[in-house]
C-alpha atoms as a PDB file:
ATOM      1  CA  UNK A   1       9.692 -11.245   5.711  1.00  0.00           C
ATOM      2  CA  UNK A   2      12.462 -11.528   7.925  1.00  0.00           C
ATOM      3  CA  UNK A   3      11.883  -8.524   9.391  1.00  0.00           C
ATOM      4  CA  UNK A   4       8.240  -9.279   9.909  1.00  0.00           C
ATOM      5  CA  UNK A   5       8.929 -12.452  11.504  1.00  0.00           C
ATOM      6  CA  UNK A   6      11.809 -10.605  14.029  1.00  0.00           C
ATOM      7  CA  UNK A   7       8.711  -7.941  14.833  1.00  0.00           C
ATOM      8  CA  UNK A   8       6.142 -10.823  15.339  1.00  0.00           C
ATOM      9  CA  UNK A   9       8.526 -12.926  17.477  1.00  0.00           C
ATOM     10  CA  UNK A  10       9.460  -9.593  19.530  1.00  0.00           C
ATOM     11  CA  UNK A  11       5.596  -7.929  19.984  1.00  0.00           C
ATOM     12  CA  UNK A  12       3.279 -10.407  19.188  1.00  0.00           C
ATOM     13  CA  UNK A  13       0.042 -10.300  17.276  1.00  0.00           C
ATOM     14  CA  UNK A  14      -1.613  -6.073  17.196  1.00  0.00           C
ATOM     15  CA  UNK A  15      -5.091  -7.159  16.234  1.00  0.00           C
ATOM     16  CA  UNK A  16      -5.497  -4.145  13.803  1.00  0.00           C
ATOM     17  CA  UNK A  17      -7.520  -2.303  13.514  1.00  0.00           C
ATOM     18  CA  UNK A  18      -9.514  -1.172  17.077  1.00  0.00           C
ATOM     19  CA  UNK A  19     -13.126  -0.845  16.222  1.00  0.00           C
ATOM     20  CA  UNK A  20     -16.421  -2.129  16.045  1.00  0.00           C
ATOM     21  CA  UNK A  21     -17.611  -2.126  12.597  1.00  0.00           C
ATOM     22  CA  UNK A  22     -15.745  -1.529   8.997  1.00  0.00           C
ATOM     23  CA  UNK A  23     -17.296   2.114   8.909  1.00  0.00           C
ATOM     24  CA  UNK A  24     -15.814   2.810  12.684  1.00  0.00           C
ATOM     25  CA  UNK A  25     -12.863   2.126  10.744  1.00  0.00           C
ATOM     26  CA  UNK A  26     -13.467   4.533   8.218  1.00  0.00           C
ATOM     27  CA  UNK A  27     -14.298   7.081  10.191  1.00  0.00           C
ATOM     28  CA  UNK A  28     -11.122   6.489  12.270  1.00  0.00           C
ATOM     29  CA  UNK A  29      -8.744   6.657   9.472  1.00  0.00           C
ATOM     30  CA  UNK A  30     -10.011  10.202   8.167  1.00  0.00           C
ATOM     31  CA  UNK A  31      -9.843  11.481  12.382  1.00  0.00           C
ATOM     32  CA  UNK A  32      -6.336   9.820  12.927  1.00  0.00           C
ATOM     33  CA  UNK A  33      -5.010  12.317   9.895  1.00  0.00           C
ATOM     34  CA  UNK A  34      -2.000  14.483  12.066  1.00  0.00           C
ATOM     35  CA  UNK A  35      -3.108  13.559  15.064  1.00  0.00           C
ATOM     36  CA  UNK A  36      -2.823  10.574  17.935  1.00  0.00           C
ATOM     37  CA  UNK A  37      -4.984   7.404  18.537  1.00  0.00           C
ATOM     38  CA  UNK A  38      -5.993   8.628  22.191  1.00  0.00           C
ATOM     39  CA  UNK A  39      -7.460  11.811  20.449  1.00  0.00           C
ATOM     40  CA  UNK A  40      -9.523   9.935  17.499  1.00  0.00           C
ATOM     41  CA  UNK A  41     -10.619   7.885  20.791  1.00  0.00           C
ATOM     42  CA  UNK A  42     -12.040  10.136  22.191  1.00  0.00           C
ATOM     43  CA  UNK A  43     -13.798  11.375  18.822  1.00  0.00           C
ATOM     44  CA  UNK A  44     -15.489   8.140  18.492  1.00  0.00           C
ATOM     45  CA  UNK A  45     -16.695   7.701  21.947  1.00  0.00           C
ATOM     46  CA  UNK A  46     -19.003  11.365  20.935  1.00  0.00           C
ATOM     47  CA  UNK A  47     -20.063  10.237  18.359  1.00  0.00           C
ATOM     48  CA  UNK A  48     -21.401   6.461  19.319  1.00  0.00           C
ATOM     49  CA  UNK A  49     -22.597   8.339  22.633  1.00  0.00           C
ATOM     50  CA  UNK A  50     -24.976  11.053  20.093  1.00  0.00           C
ATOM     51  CA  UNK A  51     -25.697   7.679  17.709  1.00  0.00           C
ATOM     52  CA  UNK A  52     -24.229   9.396  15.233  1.00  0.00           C
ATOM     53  CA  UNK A  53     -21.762   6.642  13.836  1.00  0.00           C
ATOM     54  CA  UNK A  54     -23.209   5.755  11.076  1.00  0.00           C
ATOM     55  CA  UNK A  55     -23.428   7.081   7.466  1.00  0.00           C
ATOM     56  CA  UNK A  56     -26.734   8.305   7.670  1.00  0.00           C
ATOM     57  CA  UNK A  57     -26.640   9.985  10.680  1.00  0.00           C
ATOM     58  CA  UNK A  58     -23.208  11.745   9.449  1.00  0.00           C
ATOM     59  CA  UNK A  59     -25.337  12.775   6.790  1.00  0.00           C
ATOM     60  CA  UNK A  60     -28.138  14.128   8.381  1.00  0.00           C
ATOM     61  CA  UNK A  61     -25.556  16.549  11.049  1.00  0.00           C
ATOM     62  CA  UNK A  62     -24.950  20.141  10.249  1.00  0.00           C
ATOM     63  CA  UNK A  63     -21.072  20.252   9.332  1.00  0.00           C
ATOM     64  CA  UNK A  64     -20.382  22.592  12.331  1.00  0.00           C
ATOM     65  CA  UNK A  65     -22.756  19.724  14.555  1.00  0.00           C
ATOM     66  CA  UNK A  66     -20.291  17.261  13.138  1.00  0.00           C
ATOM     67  CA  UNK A  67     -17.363  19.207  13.290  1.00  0.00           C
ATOM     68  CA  UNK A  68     -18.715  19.852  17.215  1.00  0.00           C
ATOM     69  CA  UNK A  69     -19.071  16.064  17.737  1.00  0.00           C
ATOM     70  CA  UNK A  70     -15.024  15.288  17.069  1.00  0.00           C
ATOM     71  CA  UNK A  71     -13.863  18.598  18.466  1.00  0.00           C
ATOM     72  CA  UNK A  72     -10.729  16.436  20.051  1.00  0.00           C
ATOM     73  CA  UNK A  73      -9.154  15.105  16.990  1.00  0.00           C
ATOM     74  CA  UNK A  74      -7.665  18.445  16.016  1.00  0.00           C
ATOM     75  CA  UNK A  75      -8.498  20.345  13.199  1.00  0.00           C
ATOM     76  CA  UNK A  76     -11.896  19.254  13.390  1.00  0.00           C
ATOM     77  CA  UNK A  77     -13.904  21.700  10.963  1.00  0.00           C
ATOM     78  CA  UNK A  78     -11.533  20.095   7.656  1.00  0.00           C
ATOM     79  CA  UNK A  79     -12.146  16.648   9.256  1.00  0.00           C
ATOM     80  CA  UNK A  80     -15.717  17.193   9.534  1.00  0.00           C
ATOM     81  CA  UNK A  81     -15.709  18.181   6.033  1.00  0.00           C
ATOM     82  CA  UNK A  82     -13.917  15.079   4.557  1.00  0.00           C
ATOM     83  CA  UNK A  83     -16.209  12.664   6.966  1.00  0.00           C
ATOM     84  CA  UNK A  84     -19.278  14.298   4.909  1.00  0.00           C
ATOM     85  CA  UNK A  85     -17.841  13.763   1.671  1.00  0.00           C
ATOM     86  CA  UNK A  86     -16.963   9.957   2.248  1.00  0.00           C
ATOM     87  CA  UNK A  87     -20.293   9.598   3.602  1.00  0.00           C
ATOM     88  CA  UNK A  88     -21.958  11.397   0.641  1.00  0.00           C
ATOM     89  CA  UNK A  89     -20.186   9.030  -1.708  1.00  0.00           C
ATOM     90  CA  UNK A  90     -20.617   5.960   0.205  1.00  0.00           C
ATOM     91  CA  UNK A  91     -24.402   6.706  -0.161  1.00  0.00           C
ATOM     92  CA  UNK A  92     -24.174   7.988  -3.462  1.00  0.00           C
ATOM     93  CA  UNK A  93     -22.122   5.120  -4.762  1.00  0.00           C
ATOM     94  CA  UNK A  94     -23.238   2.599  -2.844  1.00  0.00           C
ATOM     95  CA  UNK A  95     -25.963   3.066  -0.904  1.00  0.00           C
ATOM     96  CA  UNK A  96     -24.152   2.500   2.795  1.00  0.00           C
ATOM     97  CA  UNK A  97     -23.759  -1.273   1.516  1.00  0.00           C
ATOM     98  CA  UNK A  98     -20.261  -1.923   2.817  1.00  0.00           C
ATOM     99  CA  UNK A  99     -20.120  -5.322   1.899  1.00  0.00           C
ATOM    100  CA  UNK A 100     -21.080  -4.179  -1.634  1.00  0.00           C
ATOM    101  CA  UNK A 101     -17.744  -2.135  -1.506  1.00  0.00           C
ATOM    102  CA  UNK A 102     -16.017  -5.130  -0.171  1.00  0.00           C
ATOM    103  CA  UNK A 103     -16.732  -6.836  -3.476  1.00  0.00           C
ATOM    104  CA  UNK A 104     -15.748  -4.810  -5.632  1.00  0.00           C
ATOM    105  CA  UNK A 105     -12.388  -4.776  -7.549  1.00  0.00           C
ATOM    106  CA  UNK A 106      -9.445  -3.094  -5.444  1.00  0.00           C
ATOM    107  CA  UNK A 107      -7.627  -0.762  -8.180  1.00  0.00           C
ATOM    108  CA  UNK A 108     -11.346   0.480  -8.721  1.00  0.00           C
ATOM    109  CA  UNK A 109     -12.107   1.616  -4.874  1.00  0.00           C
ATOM    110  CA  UNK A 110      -8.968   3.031  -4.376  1.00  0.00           C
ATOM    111  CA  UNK A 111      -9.167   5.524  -7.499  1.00  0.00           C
ATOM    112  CA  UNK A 112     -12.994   6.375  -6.200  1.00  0.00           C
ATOM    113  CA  UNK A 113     -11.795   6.969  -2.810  1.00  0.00           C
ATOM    114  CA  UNK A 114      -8.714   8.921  -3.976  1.00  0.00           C
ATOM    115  CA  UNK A 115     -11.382  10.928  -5.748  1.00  0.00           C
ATOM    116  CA  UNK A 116     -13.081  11.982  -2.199  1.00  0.00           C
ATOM    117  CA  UNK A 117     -12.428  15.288  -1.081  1.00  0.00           C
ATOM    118  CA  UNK A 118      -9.825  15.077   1.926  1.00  0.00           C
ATOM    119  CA  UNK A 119      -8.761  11.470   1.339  1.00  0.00           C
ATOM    120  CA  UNK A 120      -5.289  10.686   0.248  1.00  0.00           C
ATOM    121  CA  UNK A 121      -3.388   7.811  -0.573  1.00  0.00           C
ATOM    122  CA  UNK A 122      -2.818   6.848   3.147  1.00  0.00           C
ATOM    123  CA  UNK A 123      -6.110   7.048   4.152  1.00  0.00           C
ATOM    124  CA  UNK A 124      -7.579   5.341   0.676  1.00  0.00           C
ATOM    125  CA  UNK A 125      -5.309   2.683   1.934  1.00  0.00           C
ATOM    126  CA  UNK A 126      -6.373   1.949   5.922  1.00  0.00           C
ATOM    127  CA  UNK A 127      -9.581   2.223   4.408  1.00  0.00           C
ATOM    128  CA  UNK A 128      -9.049  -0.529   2.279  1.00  0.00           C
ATOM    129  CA  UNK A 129      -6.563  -2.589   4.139  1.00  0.00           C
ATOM    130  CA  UNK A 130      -8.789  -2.456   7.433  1.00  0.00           C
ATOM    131  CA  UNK A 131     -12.176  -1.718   6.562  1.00  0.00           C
ATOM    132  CA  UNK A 132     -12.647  -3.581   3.495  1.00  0.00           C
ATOM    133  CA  UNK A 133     -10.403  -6.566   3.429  1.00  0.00           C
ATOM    134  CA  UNK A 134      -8.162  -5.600   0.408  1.00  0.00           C
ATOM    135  CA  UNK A 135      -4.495  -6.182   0.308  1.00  0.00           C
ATOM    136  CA  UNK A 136      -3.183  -2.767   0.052  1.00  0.00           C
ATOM    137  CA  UNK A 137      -0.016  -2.201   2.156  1.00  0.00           C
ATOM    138  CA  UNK A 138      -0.247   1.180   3.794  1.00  0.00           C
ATOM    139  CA  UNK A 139       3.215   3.398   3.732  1.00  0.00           C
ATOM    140  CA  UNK A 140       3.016   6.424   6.385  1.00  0.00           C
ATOM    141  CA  UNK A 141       5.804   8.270   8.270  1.00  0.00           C
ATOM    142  CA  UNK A 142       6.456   5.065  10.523  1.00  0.00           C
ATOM    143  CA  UNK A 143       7.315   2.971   7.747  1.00  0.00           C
ATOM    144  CA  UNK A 144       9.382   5.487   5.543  1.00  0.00           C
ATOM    145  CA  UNK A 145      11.885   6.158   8.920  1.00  0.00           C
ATOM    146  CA  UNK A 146      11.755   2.209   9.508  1.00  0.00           C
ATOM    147  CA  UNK A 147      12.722   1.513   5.818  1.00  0.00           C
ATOM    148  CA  UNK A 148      15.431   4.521   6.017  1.00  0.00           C
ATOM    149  CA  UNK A 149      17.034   3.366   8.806  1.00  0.00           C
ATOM    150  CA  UNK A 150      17.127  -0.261   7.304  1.00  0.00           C
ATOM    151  CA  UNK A 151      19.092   0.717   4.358  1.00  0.00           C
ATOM    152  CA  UNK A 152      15.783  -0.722   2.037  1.00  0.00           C
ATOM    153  CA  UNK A 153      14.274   2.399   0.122  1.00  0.00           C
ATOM    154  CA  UNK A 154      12.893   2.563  -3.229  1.00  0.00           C
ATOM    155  CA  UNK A 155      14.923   4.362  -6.040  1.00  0.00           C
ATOM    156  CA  UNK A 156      12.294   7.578  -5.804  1.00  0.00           C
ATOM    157  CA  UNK A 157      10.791   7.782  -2.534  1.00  0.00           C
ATOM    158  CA  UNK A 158       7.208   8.601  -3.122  1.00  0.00           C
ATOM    159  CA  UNK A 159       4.377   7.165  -1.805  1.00  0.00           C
ATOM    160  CA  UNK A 160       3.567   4.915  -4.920  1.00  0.00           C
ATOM    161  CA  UNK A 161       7.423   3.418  -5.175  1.00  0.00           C
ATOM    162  CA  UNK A 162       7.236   2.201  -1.143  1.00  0.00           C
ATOM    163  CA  UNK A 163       4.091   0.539  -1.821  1.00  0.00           C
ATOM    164  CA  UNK A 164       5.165  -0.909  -4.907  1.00  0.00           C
ATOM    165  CA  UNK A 165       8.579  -2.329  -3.030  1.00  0.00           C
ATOM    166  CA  UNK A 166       6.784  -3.944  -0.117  1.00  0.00           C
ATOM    167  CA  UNK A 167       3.658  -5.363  -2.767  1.00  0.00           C
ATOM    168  CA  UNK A 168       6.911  -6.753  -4.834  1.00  0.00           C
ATOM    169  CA  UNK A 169       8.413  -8.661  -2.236  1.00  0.00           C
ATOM    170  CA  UNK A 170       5.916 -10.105   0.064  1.00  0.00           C
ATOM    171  CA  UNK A 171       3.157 -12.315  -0.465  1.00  0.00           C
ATOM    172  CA  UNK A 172      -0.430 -10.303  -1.472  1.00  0.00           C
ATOM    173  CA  UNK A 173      -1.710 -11.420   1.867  1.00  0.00           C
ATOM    174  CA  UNK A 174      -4.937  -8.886   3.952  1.00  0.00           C
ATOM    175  CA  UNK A 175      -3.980 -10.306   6.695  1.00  0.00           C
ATOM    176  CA  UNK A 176      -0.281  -9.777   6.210  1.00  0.00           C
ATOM    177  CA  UNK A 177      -0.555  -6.346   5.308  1.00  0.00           C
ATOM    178  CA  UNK A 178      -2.441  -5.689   8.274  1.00  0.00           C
ATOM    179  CA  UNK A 179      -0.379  -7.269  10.865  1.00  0.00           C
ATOM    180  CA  UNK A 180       3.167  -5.787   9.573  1.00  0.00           C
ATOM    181  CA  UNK A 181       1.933  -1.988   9.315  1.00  0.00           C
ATOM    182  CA  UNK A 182       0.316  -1.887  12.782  1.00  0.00           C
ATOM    183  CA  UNK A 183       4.013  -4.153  14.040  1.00  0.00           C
ATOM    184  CA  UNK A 184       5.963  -0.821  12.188  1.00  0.00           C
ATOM    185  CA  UNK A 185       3.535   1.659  14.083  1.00  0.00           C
ATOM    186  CA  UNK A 186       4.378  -0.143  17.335  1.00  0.00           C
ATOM    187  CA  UNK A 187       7.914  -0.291  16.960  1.00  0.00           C
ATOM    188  CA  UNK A 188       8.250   2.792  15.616  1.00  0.00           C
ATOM    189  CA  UNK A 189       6.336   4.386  18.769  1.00  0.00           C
ATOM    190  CA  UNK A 190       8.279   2.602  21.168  1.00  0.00           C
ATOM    191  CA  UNK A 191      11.919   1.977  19.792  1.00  0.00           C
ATOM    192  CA  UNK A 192      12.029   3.236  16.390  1.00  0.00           C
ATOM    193  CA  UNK A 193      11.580   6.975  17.189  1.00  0.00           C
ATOM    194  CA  UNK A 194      13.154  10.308  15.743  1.00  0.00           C
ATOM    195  CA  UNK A 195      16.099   9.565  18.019  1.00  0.00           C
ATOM    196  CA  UNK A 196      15.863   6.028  18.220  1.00  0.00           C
ATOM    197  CA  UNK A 197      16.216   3.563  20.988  1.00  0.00           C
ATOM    198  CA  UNK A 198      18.645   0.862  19.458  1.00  0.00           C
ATOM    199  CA  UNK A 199      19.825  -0.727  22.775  1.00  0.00           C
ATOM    200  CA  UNK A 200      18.262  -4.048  22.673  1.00  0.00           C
ATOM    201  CA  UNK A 201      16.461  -3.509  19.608  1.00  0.00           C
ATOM    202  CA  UNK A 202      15.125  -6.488  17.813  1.00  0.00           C
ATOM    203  CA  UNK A 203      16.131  -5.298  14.936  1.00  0.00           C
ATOM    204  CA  UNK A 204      19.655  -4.369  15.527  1.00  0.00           C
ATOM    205  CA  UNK A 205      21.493  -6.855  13.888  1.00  0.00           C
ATOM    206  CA  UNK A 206      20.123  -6.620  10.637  1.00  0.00           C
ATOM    207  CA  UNK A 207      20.063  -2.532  10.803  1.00  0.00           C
ATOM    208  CA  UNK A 208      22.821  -0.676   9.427  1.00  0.00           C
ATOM    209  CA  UNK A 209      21.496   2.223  11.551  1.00  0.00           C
ATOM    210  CA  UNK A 210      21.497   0.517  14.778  1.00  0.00           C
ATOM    211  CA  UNK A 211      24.890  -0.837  13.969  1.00  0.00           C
ATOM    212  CA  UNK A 212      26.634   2.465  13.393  1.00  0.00           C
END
């Protein structure tokens, strides 16, 4: 929490996550996959502009018309692909009602969206976190090089062991969650980067990293 509160104090509130509607988020997740924000931008702004941001319509495109549609998010056949399988299921499981998914039990979305072709833990977890209100605390490259640098890792570093050690010692909080991830992909972007910036660094003084 303390570093929260130093990343707060330093950047302010991030408003996560930019979009419209729960399924904009969604969709944005699955585009943002090795790729930037400014790309998965652009994406987005085809697809509203062709009124194809919705389930149905996602369902009703030709792959390749799809795949066509977010041609600037980078490796945009796969990503087409995956978008069609979350849409089948969200239809097949529940029939584009995304407040339905919002009420449902967390543990239980997660393991049906970890079942969808193309979506990983990471992207099970914006999903969640963003889209559908659930306190799941999303660990991506960002946070694993902020944690590093901190001296705070978990025993075995895989994906399950950071989320565990940032559930463990904060409070289960949406809105939490939210706000810290998007404050690590700021500061990470900015000042936090592969050859980091520690020079007046809000973090500094309780970084062994920035220290040394």
């Amino acid at each position: 929490m303390s570093v929260f509160d130093r990343l707060l104090d330093y950047y302010g509130r991030q408003c996560w996550w930019p979009a419209d509607t729960p399924f904009e988020v969604m969709v944005g997740a699955v585009l943002t996959q090795a790729t930037a924000w400014t790309n998965v931008e652009r994406a987005i702004a085809r697809l509203k502009e062709s009124d194809a941001l919705s389930a149905t319509a996602m369902r009703e495109l030709d792959t390749e018309e799809l795949a066509a549609l977010i041609y600037s998010s980078g490796f945009h056949n796969t990503k087409a692909r995956r978008l069609k399988a979350l849409v089948r299921y969200i239809g097949e499981a529940y029939d584009d009602d995304i407040e339905a998914m919002r009420g449902e039990d967390s543990a239980k979305l997660r393991r049906e969206l970890l079942a969808v072709r193309g979506i990983g833990e990471e992207t099970a977890d914006a999903i969640l976190l963003y889209a559908l209100g659930k306190p799941s605390f999303v660990i991506d490259a960002y946070t694993r090089r902020l944690s590093h640098r901190l001296g705070v890792t978990p025993e075995t570093e895989t994906y399950p062991a950071y989320q565990r050690m940032f559930s463990e010692c904060l409070p289960l909080d949406q809105a939490l969650f939210a706000e810290y991830h998007a404050l690590i992909v700021r500061h990470c972007k900015e000042v936090c980067r592969k050859t980091p910036i520690c020079e007046g660094c809000c973090l500094r003084s309780v970084c062994p990293t920035g220290q040394t």
